[in-house]
Protein backbone atom coordinates (compact mmCIF):
# COMPACT_ATOMS: atom_id res chain seq x y z
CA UNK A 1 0.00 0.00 0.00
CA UNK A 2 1.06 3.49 -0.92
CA UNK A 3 0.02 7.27 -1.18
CA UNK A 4 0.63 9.24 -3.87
CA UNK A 5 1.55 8.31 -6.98
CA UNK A 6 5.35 7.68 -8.93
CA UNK A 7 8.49 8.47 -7.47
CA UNK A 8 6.51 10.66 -5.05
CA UNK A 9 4.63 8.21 -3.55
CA UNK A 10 5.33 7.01 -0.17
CA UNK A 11 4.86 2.97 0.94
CA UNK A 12 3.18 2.38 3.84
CA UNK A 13 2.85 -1.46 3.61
CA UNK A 14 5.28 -3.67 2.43
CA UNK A 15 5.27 -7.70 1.81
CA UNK A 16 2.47 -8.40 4.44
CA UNK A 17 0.95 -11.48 4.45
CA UNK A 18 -1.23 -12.42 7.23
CA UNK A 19 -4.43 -14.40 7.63
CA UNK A 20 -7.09 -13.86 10.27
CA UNK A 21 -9.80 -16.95 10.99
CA UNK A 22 -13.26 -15.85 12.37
CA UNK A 23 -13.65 -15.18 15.28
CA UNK A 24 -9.87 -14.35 16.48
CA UNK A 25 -8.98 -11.22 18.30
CA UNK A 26 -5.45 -9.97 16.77
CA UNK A 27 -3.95 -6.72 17.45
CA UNK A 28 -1.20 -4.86 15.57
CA UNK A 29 1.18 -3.26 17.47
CA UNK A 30 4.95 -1.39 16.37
CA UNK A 31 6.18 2.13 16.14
CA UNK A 32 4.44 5.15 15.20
CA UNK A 33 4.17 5.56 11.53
CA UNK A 34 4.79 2.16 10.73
CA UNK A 35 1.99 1.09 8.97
CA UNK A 36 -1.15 -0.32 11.32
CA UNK A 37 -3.74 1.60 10.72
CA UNK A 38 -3.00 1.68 6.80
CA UNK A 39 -3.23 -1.99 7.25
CA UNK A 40 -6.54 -1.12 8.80
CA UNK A 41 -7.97 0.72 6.06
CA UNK A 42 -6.98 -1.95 3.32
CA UNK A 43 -8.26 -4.97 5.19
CA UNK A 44 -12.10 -2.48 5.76
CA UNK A 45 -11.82 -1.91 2.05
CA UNK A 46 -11.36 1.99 2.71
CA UNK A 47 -7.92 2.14 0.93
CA UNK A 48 -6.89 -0.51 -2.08
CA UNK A 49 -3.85 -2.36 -2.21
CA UNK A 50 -1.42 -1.09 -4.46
CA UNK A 51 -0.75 -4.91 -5.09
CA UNK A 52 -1.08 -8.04 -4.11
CA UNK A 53 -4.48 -10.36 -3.04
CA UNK A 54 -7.09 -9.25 -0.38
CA UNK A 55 -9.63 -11.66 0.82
CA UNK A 56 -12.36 -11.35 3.53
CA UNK A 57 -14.59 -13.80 3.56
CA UNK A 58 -13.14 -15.72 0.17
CA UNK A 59 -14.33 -12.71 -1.35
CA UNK A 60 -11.78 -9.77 -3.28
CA UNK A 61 -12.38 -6.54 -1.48
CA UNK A 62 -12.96 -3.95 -4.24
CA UNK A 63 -14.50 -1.01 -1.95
CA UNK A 64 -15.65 -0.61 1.57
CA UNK A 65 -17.20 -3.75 3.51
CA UNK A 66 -20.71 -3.71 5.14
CA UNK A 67 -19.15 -6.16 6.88
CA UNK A 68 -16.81 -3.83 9.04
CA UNK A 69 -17.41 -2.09 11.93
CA UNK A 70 -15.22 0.79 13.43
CA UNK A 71 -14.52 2.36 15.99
CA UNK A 72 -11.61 4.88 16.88
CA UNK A 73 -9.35 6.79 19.25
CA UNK A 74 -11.77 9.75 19.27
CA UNK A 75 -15.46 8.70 20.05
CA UNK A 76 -16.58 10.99 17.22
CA UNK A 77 -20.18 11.19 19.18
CA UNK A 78 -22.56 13.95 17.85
CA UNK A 79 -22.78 16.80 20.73
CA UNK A 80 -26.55 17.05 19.96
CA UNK A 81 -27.70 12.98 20.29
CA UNK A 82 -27.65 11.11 23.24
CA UNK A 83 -25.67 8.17 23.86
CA UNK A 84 -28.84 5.71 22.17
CA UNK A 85 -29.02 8.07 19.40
CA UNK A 86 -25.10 8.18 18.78
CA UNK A 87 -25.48 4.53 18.72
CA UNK A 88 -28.29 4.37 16.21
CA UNK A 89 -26.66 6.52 13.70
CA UNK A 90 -25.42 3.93 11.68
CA UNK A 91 -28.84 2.30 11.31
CA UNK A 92 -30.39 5.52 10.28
CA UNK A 93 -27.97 6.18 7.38
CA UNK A 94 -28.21 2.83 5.64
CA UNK A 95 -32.08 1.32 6.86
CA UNK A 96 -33.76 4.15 4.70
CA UNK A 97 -32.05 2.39 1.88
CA UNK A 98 -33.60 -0.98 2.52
CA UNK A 99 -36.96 -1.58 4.23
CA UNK A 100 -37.19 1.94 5.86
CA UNK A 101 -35.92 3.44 9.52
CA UNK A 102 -38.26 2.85 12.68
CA UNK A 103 -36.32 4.22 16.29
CA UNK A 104 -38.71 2.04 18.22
CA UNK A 105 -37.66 -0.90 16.36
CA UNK A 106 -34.21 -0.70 17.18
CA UNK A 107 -34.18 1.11 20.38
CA UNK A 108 -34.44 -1.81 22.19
CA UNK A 109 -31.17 -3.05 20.48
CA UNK A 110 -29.47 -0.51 21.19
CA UNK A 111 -30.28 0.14 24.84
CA UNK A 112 -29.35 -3.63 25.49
CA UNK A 113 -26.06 -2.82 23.35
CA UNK A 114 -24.92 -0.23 25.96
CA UNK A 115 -26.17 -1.86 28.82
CA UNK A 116 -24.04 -4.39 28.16
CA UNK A 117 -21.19 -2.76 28.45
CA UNK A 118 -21.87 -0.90 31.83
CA UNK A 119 -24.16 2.19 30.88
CA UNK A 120 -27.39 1.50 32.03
CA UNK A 121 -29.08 4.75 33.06
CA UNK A 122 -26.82 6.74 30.96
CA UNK A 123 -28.45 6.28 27.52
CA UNK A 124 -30.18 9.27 27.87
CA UNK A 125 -27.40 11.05 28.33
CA UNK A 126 -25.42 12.99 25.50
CA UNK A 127 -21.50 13.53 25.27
CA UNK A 128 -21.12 16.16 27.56
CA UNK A 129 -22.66 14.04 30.43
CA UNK A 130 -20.22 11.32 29.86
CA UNK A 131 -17.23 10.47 30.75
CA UNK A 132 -14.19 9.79 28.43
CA UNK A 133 -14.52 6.15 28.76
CA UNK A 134 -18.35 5.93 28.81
CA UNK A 135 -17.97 8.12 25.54
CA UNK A 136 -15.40 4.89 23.86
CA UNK A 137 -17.90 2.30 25.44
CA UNK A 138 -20.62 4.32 23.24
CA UNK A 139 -18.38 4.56 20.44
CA UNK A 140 -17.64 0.63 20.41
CA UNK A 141 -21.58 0.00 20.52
CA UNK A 142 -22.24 2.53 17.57
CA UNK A 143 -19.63 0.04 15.93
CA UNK A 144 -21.60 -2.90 16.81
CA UNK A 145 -25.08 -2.13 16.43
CA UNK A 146 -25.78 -3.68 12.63
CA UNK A 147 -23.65 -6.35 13.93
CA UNK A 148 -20.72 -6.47 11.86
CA UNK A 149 -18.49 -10.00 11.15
CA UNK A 150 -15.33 -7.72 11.95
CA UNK A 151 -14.90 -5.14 14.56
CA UNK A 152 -11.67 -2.15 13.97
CA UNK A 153 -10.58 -0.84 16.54
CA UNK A 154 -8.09 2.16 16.18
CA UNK A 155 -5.94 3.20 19.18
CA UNK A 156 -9.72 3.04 20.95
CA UNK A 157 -8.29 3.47 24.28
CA UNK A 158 -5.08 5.43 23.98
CA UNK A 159 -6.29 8.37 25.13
CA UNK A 160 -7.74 7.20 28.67
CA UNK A 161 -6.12 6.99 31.77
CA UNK A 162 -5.01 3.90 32.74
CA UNK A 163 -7.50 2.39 35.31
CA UNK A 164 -10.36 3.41 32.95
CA UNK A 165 -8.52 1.66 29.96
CA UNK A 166 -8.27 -1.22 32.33
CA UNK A 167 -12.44 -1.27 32.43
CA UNK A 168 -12.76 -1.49 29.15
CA UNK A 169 -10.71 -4.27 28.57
CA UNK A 170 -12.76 -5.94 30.48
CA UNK A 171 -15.87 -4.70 28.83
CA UNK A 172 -14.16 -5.53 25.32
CA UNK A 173 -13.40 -9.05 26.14
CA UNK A 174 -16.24 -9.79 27.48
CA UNK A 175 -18.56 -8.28 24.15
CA UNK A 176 -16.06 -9.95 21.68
CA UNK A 177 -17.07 -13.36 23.84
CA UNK A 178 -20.61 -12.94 23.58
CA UNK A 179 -20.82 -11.99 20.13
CA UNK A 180 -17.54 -13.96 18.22
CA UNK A 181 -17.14 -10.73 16.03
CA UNK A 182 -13.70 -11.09 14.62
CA UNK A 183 -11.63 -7.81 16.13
CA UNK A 184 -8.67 -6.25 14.99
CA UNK A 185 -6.81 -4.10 17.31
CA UNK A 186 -4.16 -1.38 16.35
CA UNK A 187 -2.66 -0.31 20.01
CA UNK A 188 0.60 1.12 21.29
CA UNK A 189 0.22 -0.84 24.29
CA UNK A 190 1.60 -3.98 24.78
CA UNK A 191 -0.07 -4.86 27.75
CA UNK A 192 -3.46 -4.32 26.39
CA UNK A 193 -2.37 -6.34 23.26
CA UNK A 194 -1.35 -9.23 24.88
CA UNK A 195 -4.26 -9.26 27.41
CA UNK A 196 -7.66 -9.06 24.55
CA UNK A 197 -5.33 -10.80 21.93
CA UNK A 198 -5.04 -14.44 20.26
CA UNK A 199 -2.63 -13.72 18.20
CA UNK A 200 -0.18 -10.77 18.24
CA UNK A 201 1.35 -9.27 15.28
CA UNK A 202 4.54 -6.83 15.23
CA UNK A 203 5.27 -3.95 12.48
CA UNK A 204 8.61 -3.16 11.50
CA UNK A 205 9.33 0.82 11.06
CA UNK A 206 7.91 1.96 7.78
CA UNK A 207 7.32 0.39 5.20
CA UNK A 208 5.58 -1.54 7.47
CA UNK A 209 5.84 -5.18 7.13
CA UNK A 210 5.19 -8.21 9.78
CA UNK A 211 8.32 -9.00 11.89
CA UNK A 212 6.16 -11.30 14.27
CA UNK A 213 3.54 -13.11 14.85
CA UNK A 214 2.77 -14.31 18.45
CA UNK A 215 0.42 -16.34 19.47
CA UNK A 216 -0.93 -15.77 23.32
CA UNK A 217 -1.92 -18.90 24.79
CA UNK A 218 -2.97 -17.53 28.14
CA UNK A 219 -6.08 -19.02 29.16
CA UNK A 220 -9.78 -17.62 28.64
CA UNK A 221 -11.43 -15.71 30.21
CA UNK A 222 -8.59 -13.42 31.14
CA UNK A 223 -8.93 -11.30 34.29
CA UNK A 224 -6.79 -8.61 34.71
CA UNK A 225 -5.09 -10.46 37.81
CA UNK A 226 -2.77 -12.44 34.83
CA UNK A 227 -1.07 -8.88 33.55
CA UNK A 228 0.83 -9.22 36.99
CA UNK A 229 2.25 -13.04 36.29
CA UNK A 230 5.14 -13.89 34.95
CA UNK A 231 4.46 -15.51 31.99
CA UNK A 232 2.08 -12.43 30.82
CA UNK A 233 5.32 -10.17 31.61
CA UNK A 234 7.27 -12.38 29.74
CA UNK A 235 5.23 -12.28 26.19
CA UNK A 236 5.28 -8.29 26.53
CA UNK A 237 9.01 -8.06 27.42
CA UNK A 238 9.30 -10.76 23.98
CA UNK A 239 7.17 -8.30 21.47
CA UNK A 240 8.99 -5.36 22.72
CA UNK A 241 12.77 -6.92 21.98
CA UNK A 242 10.71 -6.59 18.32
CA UNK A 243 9.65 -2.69 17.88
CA UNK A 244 11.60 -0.87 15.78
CA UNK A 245 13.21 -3.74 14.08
CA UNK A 246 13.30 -3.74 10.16
């Protein structure tokens, strides 16, 4: 993958190969600039590969997926919804286009959605009423609500301090358990990658190309006790040896 074009264009993604089965939770972690979230957009269909085969599904990915939900670093929530109305946004852009909108009929949906990830009694409430990590747990249900086969999940929690990162780890593992959605994870932090992950993958310095692949066989479900053992230490101490290597 590249942008721009001729000798002024700049690679981004280099001789990546990777597959992802359904179901698995894999982040993407390495040095800023290296690539990950231009891996990101070619895998949702948002960018196309300069060259090379993309697959999802068996399928060649010509243009954005349906399939894909996202969610990012900045919640992105409208000032002027509320926290159901943030979440039903999605519905309300693509159901006219099919068999027509009704709030009532997914209301419901979406009040279960954020209940189940610890905001009961807040849907009600818009942005400004919210705290930074209610506002990401809204985000990740607006990504979930026409309940994609793959979840994206950009830097979701970097901004958060760390105990509230912490809780929605929690609340991440335990939706991606209830629900199977495949998940791709694009994180700085290694502790949070080797916690939610199955499989861990490294990117070199740009252009960014795979310089491991990890799997983490620590057992499910994963309580936030096992950051503090030794073999959890001992898989994050491993992928960092690997940042920054070509």
């Amino acid at each position: 993958m590249a942008y721009g074009r001729g000798a002024a264009a700049v690679k981004a993604i280099e001789d990546v190969s990777l597959d992802i089965a359904q179901g698995e939770f894999i982040a993407v972690v390495g040095p800023s600039g290296c690539g990950k979230s231009s891996l990101m957009k070619l895998i949702s269909g948002l960018h196309p590969p300069a060259s090379g085969v993309l697959l999802v599904d068996g399928k060649h990915v010509d243009g954005p997926l349906k399939s894909v939900g996202m969610a990012f670093q900045n919640s992105n929530l409208l000032p002027w919804r509320n926290a159901l109305e943030n979440v039903l946004l999605p519905l309300e852009i693509v159901e006219p286009y099919r068999s027509g909108f009704s709030k009532q009929k997914y209301a419901g949906k979406a009040r279960a959605l954020l209940e189940s990830v610890g905001l009961q009694g807040f849907t009600d409430k818009h942005p400004w009423e919210l705290s930074g990590g209610m506002q990401q747990r809204t985000s990740i249900c607006r990504a979930l609500i026409h309940e994609p086969e793959i979840l994206m999940l950009d830097e979701p929690f970097g901004a958060l301090d760390a105990f509230t990162r912490e809780e929605l780890w929690c609340a991440l593992r335990d939706v991606q358990a209830a629900r199977k959605v495949t998940v791709m994870l694009v994180t700085h932090d290694l502790r949070e990658a080797v916690f939610l992950a199955d499989t861990v993958y490294v990117m070199s310095n740009r252009p960014g190309r795979i310089v491991k692949r990890r799997e983490v066989k620590l057992p499910r479900p994963r309580e936030l006790e096992v950051t503090y053992t030794q073999e959890f230490q001992d898989i994050v101490h491993e992928l960092r040896a690997m940042i920054g290597k070509h």
